[in-house]
Protein backbone atom coordinates (compact mmCIF):
# COMPACT_ATOMS: atom_id res chain seq x y z
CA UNK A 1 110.01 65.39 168.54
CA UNK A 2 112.99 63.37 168.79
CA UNK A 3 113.20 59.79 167.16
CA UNK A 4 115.07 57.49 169.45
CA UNK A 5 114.94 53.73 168.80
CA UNK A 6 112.42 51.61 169.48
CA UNK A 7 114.22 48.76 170.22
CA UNK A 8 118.06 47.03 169.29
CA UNK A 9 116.37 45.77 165.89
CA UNK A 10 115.49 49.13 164.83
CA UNK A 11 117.78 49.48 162.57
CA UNK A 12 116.65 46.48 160.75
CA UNK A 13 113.05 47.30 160.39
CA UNK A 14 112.30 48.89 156.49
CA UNK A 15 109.67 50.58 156.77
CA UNK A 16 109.65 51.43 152.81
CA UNK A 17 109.04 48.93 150.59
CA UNK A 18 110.64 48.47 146.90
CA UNK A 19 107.72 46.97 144.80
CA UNK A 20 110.02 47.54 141.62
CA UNK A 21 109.47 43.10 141.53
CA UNK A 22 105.70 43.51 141.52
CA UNK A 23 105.50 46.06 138.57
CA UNK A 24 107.69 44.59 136.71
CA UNK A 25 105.89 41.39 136.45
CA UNK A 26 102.40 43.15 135.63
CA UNK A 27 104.11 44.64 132.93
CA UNK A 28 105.58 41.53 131.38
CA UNK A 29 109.47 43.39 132.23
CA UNK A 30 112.57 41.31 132.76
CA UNK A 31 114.93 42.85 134.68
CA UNK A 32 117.64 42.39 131.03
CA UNK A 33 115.27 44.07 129.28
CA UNK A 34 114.65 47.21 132.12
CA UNK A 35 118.75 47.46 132.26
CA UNK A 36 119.05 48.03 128.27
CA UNK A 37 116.14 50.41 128.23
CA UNK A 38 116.86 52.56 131.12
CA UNK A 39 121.14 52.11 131.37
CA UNK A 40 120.74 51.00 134.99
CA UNK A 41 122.42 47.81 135.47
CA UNK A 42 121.41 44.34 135.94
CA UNK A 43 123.34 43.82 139.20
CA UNK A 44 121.52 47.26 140.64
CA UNK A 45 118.26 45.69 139.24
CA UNK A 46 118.72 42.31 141.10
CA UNK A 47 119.53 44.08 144.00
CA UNK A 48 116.77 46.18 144.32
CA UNK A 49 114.43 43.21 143.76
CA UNK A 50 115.59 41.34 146.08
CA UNK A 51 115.65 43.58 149.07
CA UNK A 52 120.34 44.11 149.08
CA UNK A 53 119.62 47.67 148.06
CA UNK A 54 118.13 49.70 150.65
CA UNK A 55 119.51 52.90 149.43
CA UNK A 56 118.09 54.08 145.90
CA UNK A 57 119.27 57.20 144.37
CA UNK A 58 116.56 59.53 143.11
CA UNK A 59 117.80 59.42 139.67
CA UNK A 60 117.21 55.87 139.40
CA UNK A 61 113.76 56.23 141.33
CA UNK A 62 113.11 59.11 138.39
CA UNK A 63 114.47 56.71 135.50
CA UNK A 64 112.46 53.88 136.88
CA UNK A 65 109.29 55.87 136.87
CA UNK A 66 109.66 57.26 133.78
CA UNK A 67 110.40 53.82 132.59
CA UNK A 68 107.35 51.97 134.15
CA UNK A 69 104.88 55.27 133.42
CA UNK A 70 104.32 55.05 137.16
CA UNK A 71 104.46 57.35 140.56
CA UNK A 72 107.32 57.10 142.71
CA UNK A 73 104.35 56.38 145.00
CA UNK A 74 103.53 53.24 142.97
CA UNK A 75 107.16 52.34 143.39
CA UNK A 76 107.65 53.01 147.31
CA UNK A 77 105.04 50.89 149.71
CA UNK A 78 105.05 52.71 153.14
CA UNK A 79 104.99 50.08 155.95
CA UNK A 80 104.02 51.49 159.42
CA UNK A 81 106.02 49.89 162.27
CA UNK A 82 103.39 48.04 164.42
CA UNK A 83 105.39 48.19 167.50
C-alpha cells in the first residue's frame, strides 16, 4: 500500500501523542526535578510538554520510562486520523 497524503494539512496532523505532561502530574514530577534525575534537560523537557518536540529519540523515550516506571505505551497516545 502506498501512503499518499490525505490532504495539504497532512503534514500537520500528529497522530502520536506525548502524554509525558499527564504522567508527570499524577506522579507529583516537575519537569526540574525529571531533568536532574534522568540528565535530560529542562529545555528538551518543556519542549516535549508542550507539543515543539515532535521528534523524540528512543533513548530519551527509554530514560523516560525507566524514570516514570511506565510503558513506552503509557507514554505514546495513538490518535487515529478521522478523515
Amino acid at each position: 500500500m502506498i501512503c499518499q497524503p490525505q490532504s495539504k494539512n497532512y503534514y500537520n496532523k500528529f497522530m502520536i501523542k506525548i502524554r509525558l505532561r499527564e504522567i508527570m502530574w499524577d506522579k507529583f514530577i516537575t519537569a526540574k526535578r525529571l531533568s536532574k534525575d534522568t540528565g535530560i534537560s529542562t529545555s528538551t523537557i518543556s519542549e516535549i510538554i508542550h507539543g515543539k518536540r515532535k521528534n523524540i529519540e528512543l533513548d530519551t523515550i527509554n530514560t523516560l520510562c525507566n524514570y516514570l516506571n511506565c510503558m513506552p505505551c503509557d507514554l505514546l497516545q495513538y490518535i487515529p486520523d478521522i478523515n
